[in-house]
PDB file of N, CA and C in Angstrom:
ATOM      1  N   UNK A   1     171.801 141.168  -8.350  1.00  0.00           N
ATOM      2  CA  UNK A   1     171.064 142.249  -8.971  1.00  0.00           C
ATOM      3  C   UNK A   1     172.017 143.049  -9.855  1.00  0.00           C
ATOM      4  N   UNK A   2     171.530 143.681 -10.972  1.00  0.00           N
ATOM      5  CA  UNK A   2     172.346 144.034 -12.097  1.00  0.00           C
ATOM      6  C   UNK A   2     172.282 145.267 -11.923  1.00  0.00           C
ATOM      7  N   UNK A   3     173.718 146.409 -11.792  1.00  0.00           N
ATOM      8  CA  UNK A   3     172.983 147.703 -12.087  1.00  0.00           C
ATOM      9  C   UNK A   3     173.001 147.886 -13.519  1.00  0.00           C
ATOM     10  N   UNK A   4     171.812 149.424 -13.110  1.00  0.00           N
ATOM     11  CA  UNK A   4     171.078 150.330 -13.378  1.00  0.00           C
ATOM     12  C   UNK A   4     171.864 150.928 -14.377  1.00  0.00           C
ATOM     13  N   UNK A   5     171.445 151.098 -16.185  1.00  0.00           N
ATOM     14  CA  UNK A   5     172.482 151.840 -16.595  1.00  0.00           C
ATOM     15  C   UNK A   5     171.286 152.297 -17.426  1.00  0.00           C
ATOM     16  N   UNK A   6     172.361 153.237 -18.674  1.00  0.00           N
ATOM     17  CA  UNK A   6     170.934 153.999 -19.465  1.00  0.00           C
ATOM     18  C   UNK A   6     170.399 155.316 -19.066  1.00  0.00           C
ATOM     19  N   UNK A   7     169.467 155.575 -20.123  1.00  0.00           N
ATOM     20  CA  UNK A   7     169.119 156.504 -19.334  1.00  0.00           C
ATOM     21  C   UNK A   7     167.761 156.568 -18.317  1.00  0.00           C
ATOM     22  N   UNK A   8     167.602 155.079 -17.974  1.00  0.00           N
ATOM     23  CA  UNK A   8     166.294 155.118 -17.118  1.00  0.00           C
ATOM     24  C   UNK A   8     167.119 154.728 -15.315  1.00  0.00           C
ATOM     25  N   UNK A   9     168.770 154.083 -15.295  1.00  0.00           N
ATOM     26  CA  UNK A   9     168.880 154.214 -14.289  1.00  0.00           C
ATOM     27  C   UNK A   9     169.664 155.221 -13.651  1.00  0.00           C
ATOM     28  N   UNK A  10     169.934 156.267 -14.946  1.00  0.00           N
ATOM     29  CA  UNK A  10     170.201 157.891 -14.319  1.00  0.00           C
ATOM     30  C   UNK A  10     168.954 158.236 -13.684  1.00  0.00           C
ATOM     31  N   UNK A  11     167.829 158.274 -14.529  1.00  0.00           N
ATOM     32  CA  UNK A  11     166.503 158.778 -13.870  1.00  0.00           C
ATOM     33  C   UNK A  11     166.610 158.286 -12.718  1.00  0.00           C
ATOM     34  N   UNK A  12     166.416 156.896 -12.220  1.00  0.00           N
ATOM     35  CA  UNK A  12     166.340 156.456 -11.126  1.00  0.00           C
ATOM     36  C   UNK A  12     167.489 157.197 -10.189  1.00  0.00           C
ATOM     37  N   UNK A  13     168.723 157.375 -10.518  1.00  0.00           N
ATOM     38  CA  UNK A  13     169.427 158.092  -9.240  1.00  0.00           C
ATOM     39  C   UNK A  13     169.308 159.575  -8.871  1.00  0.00           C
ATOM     40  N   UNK A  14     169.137 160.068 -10.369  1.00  0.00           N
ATOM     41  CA  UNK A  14     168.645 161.370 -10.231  1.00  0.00           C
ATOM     42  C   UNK A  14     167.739 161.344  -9.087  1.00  0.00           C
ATOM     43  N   UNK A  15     166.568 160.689  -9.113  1.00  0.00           N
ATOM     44  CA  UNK A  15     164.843 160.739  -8.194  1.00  0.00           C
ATOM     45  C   UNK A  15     165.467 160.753  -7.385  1.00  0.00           C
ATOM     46  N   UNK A  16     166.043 158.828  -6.784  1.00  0.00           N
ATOM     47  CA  UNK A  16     166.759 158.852  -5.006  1.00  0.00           C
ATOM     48  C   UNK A  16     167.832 160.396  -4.867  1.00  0.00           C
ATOM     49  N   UNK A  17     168.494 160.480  -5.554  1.00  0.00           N
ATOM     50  CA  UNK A  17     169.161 161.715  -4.885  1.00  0.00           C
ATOM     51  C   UNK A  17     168.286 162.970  -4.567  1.00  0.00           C
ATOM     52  N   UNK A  18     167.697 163.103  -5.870  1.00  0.00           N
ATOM     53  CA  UNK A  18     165.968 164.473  -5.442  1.00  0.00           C
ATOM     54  C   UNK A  18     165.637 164.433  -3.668  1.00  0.00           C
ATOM     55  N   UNK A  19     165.367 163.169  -3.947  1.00  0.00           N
ATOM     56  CA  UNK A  19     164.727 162.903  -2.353  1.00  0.00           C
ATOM     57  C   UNK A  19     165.377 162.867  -1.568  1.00  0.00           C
ATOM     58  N   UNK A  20     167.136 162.843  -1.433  1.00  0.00           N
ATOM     59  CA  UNK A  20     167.410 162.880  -0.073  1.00  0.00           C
ATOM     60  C   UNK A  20     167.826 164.549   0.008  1.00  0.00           C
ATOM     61  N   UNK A  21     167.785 164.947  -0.810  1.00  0.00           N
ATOM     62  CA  UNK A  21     168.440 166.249  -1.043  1.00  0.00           C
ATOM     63  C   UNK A  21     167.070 167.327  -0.578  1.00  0.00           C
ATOM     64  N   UNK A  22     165.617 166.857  -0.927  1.00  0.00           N
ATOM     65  CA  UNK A  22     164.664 167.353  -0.181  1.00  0.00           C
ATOM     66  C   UNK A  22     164.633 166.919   1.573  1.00  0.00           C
ATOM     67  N   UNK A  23     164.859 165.706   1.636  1.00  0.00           N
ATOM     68  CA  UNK A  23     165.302 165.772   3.092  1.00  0.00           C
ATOM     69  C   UNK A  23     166.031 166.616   3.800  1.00  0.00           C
ATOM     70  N   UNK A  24     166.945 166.932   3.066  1.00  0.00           N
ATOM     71  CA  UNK A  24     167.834 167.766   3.889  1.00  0.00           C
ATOM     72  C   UNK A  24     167.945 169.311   3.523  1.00  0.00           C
ATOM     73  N   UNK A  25     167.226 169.754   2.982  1.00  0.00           N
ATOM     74  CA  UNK A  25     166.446 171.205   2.487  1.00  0.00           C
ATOM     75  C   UNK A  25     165.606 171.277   3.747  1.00  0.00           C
ATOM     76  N   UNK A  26     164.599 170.506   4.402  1.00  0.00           N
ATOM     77  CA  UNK A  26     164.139 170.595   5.541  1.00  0.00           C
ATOM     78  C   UNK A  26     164.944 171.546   6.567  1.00  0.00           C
ATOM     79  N   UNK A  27     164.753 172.559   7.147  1.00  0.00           N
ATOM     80  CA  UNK A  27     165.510 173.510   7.796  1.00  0.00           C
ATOM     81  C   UNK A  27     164.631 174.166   8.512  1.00  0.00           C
ATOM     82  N   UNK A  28     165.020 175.028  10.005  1.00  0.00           N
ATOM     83  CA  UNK A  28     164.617 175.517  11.011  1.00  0.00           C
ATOM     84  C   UNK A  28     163.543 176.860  10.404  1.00  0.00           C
ATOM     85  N   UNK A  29     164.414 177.336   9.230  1.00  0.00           N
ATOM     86  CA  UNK A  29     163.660 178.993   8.789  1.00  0.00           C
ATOM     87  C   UNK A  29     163.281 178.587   7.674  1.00  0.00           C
ATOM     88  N   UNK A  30     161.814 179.567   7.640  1.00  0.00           N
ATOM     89  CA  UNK A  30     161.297 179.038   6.527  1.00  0.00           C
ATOM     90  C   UNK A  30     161.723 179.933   5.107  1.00  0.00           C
ATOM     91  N   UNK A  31     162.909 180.896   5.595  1.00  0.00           N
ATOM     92  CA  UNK A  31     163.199 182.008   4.421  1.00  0.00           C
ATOM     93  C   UNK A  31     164.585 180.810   3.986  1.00  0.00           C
ATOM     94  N   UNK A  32     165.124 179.781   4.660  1.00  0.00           N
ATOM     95  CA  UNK A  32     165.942 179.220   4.235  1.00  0.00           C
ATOM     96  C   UNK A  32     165.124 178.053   3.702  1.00  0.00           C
ATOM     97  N   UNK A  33     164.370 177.823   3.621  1.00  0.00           N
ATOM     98  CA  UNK A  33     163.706 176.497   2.954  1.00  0.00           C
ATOM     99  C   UNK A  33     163.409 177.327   1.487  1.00  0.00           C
ATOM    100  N   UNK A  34     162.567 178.005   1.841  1.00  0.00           N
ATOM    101  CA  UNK A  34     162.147 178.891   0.537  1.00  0.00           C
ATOM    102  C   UNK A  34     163.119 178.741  -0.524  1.00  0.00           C
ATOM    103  N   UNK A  35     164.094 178.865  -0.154  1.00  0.00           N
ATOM    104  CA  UNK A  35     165.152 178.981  -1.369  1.00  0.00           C
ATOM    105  C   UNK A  35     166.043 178.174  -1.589  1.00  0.00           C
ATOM    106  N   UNK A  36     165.849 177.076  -0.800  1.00  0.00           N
ATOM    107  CA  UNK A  36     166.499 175.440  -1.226  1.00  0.00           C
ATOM    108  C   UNK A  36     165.349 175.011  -1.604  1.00  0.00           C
ATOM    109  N   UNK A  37     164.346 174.837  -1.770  1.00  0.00           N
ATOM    110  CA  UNK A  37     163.142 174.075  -2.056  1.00  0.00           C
ATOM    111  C   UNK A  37     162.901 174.561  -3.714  1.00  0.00           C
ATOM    112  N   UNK A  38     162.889 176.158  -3.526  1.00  0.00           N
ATOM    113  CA  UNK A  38     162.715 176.497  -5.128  1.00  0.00           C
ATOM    114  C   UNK A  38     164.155 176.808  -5.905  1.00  0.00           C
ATOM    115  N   UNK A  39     164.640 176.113  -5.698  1.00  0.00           N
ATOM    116  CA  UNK A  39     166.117 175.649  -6.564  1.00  0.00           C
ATOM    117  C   UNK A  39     165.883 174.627  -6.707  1.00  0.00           C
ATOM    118  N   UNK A  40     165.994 173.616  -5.876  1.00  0.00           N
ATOM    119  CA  UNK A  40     165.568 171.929  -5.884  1.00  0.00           C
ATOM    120  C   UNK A  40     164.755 171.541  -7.118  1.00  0.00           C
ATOM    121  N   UNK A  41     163.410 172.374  -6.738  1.00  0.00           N
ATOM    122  CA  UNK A  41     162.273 172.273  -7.679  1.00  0.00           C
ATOM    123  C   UNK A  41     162.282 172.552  -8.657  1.00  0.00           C
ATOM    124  N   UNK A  42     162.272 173.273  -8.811  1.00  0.00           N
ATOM    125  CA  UNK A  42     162.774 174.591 -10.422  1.00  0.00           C
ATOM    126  C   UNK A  42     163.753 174.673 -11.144  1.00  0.00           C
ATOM    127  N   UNK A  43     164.850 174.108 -10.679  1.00  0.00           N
ATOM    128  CA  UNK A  43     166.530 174.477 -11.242  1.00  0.00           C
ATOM    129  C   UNK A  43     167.378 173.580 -11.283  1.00  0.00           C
ATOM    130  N   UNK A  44     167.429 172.665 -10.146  1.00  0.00           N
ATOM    131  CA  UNK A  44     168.125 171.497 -10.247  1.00  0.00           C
ATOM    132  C   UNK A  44     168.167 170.512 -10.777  1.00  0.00           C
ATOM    133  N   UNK A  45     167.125 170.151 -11.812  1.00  0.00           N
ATOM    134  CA  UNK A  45     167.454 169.294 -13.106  1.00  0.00           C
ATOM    135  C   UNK A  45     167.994 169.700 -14.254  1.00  0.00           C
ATOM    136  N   UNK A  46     167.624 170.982 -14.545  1.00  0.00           N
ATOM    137  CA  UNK A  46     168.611 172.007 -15.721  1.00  0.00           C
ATOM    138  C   UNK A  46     169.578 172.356 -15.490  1.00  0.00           C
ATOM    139  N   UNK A  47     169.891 172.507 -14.057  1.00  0.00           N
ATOM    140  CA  UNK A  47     171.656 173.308 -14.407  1.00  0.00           C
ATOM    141  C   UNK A  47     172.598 172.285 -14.196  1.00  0.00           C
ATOM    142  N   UNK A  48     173.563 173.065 -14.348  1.00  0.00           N
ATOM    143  CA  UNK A  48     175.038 171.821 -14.683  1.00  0.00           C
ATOM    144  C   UNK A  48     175.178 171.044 -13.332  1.00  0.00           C
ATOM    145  N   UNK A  49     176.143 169.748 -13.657  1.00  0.00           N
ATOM    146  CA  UNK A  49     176.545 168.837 -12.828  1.00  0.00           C
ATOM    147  C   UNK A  49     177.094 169.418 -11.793  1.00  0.00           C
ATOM    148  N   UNK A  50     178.398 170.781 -12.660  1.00  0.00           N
ATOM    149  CA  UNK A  50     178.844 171.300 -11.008  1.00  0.00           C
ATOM    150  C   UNK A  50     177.954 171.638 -10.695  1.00  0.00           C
ATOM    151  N   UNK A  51     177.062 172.467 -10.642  1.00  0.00           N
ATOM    152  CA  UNK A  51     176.492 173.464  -9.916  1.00  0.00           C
ATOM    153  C   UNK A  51     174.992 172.751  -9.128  1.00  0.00           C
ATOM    154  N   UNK A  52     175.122 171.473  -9.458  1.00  0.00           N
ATOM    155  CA  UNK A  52     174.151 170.694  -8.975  1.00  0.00           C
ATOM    156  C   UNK A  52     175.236 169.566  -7.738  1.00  0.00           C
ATOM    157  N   UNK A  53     176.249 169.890  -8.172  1.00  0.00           N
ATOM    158  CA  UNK A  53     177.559 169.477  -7.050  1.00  0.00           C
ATOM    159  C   UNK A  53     177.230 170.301  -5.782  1.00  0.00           C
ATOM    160  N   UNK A  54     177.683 171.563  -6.141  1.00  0.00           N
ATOM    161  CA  UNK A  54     177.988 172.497  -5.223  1.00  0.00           C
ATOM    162  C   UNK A  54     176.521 172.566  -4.276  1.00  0.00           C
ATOM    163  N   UNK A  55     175.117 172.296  -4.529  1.00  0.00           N
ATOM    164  CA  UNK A  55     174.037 172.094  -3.893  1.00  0.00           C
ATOM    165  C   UNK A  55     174.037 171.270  -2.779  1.00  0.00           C
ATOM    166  N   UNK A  56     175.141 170.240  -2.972  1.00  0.00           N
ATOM    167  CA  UNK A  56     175.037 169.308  -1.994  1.00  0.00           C
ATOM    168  C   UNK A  56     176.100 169.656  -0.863  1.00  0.00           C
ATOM    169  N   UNK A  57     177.023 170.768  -1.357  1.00  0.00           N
ATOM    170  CA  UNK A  57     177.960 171.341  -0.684  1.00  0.00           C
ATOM    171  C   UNK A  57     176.956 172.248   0.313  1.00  0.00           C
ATOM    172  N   UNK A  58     176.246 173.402  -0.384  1.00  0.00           N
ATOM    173  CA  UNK A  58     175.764 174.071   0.362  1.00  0.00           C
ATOM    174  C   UNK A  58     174.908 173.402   1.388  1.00  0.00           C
ATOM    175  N   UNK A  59     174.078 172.837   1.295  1.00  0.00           N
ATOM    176  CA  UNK A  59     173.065 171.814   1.979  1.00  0.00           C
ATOM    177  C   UNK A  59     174.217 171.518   3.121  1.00  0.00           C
ATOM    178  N   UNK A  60     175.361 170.820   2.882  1.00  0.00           N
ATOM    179  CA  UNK A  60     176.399 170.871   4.612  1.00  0.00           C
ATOM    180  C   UNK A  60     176.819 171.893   4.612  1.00  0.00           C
ATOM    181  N   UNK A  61     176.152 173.496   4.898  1.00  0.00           N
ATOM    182  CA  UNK A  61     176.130 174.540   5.836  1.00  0.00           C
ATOM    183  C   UNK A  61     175.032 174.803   6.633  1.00  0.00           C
ATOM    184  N   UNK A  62     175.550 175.378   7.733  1.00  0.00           N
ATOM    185  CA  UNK A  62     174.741 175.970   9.115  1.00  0.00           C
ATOM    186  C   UNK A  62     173.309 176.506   8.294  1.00  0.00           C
ATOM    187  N   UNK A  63     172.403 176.603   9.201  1.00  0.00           N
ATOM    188  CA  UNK A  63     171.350 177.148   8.746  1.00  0.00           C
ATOM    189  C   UNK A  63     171.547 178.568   9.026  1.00  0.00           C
ATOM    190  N   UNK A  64     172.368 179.224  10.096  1.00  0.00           N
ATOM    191  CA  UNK A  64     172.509 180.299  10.279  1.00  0.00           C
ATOM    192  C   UNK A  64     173.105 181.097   9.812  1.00  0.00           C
ATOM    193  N   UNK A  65     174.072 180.054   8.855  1.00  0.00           N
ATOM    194  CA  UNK A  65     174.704 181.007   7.742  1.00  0.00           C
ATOM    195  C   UNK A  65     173.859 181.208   6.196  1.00  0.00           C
ATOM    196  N   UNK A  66     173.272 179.660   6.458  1.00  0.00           N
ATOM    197  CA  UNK A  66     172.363 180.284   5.186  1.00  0.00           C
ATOM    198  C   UNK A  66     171.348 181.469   5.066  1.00  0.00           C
ATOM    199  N   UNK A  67     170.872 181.119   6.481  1.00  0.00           N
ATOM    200  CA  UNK A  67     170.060 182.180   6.719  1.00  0.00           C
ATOM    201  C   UNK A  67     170.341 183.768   6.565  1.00  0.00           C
ATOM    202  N   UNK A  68     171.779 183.925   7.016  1.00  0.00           N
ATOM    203  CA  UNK A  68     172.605 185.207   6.727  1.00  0.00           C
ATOM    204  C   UNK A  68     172.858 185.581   5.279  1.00  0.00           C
ATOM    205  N   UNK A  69     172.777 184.121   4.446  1.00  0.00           N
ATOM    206  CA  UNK A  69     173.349 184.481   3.245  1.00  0.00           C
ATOM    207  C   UNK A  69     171.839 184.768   2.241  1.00  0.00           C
ATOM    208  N   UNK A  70     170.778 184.280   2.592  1.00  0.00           N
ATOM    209  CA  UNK A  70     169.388 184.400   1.800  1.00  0.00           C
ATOM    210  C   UNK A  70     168.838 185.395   1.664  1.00  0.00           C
ATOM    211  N   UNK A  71     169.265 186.124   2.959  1.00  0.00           N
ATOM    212  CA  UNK A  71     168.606 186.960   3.192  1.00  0.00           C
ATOM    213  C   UNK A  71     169.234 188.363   2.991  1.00  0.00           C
ATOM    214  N   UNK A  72     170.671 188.173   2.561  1.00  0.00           N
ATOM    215  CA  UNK A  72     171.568 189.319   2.219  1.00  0.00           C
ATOM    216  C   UNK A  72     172.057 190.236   3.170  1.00  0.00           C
ATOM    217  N   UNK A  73     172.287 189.421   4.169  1.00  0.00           N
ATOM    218  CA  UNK A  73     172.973 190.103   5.008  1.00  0.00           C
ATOM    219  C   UNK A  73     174.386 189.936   5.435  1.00  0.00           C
ATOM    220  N   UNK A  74     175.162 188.822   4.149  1.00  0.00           N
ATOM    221  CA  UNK A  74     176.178 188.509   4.490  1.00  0.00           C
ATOM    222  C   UNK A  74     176.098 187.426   3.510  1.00  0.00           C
ATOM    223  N   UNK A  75     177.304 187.415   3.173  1.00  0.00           N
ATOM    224  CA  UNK A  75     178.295 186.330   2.065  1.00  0.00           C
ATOM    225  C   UNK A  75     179.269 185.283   2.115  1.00  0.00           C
ATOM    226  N   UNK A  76     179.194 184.235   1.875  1.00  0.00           N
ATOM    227  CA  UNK A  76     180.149 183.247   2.203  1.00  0.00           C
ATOM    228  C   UNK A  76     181.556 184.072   2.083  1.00  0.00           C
ATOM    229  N   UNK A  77     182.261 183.315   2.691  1.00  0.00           N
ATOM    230  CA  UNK A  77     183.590 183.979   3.011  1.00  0.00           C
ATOM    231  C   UNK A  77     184.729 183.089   2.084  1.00  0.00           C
ATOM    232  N   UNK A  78     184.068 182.235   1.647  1.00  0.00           N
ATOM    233  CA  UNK A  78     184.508 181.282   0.022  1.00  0.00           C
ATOM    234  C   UNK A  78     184.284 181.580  -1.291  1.00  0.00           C
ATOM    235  N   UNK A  79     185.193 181.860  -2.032  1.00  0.00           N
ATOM    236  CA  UNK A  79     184.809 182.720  -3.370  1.00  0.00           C
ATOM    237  C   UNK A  79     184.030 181.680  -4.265  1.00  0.00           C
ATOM    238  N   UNK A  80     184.204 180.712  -4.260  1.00  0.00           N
ATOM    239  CA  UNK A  80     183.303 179.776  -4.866  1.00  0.00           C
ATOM    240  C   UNK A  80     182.215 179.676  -4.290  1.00  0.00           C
ATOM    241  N   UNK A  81     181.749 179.209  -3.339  1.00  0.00           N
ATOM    242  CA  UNK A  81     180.728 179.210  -2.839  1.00  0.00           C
ATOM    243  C   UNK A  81     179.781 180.438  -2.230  1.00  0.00           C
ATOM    244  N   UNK A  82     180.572 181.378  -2.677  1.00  0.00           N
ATOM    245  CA  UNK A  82     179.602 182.965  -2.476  1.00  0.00           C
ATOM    246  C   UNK A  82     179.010 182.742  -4.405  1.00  0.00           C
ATOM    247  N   UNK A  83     179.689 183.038  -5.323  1.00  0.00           N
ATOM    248  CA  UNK A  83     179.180 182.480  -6.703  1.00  0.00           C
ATOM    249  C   UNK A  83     178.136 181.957  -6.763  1.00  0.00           C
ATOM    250  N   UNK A  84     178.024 180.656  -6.078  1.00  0.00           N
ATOM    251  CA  UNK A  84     177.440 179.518  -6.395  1.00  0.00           C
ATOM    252  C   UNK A  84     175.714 180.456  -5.729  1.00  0.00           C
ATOM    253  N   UNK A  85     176.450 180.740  -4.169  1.00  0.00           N
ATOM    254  CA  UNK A  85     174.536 181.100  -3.515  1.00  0.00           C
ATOM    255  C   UNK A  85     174.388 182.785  -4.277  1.00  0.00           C
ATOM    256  N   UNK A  86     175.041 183.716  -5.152  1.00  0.00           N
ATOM    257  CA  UNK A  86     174.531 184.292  -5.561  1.00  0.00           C
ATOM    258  C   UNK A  86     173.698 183.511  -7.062  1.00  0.00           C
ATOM    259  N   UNK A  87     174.074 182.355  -7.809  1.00  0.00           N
ATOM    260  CA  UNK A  87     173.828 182.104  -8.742  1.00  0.00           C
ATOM    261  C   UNK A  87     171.863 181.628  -8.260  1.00  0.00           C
ATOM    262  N   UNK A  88     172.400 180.615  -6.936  1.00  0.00           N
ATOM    263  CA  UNK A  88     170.682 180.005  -6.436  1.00  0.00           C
ATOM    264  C   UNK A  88     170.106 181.283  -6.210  1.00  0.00           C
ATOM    265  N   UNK A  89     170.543 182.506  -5.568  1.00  0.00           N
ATOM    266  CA  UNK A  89     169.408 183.298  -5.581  1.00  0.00           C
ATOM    267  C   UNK A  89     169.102 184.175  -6.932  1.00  0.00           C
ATOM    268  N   UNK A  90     169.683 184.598  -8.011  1.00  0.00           N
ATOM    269  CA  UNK A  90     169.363 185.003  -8.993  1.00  0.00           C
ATOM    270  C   UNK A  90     167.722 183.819  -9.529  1.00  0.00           C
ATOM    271  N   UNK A  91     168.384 182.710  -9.541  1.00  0.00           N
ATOM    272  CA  UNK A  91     167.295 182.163 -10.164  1.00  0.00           C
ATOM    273  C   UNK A  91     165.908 181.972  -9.387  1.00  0.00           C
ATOM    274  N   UNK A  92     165.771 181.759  -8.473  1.00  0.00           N
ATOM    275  CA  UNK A  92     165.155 182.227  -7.418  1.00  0.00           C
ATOM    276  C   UNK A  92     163.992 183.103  -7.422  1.00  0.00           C
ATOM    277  N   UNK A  93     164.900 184.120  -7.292  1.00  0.00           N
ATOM    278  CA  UNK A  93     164.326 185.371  -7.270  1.00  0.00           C
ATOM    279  C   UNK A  93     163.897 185.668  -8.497  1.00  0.00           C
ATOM    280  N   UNK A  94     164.897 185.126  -9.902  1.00  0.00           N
ATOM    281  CA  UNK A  94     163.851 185.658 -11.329  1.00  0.00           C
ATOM    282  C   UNK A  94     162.717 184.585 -11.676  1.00  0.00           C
ATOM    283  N   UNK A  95     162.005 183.398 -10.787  1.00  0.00           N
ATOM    284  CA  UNK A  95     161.398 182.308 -10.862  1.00  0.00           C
ATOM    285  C   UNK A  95     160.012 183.570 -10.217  1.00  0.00           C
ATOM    286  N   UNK A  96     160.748 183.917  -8.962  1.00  0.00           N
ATOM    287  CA  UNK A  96     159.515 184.431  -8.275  1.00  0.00           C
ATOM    288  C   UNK A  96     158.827 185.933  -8.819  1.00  0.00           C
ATOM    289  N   UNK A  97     159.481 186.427  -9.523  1.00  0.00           N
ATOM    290  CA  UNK A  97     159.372 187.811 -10.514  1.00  0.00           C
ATOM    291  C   UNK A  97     158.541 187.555 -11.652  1.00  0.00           C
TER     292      UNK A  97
END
């Protein structure tokens, strides 16, 4: 089998990655889904490669920290990755405005 090149077998990895990346947006709170789901949906085909990197970073954190961090009661303790979840909730929040 030949790979996938072009721009129809980006599409194609783009999708499989969409989907495992909605798999794992699946989470205990629904104030932490809320806001991996409408990034996913809404944002994550437009914004940059990093910052569509760093999604898959956040996605391997605790739910309890996300949960701390969604909800503003607390900030990653990583200067990059505090950036990054103020950047998902700006958009977010100006999606839902």
């Amino acid at each position: 089998m030949q790979a996938q090149s072009g721009r129809y077998g980006k599409q194609c990895m783009s999708e499989d990655l969409k989907r495992k990346y909605r798999w794992q947006c699946r989470r205990g709170a629904s104030e932490v889904e809320v806001v991996l789901y409408g990034y996913l949906d809404d944002h994550f085909d437009n914004d940059s490669a990093e910052h569509q990197a760093w999604f898959a970073k956040l996605l391997a954190c605790e739910d309890a920290d996300m949960f701390e961090w969604f909800t503003y009661r607390s900030e990653p303790q990583d200067p990059a990755l505090r950036e990054y979840v103020r950047h998902v909730l700006a958009l977010v929040s100006a999606k839902k405005a």
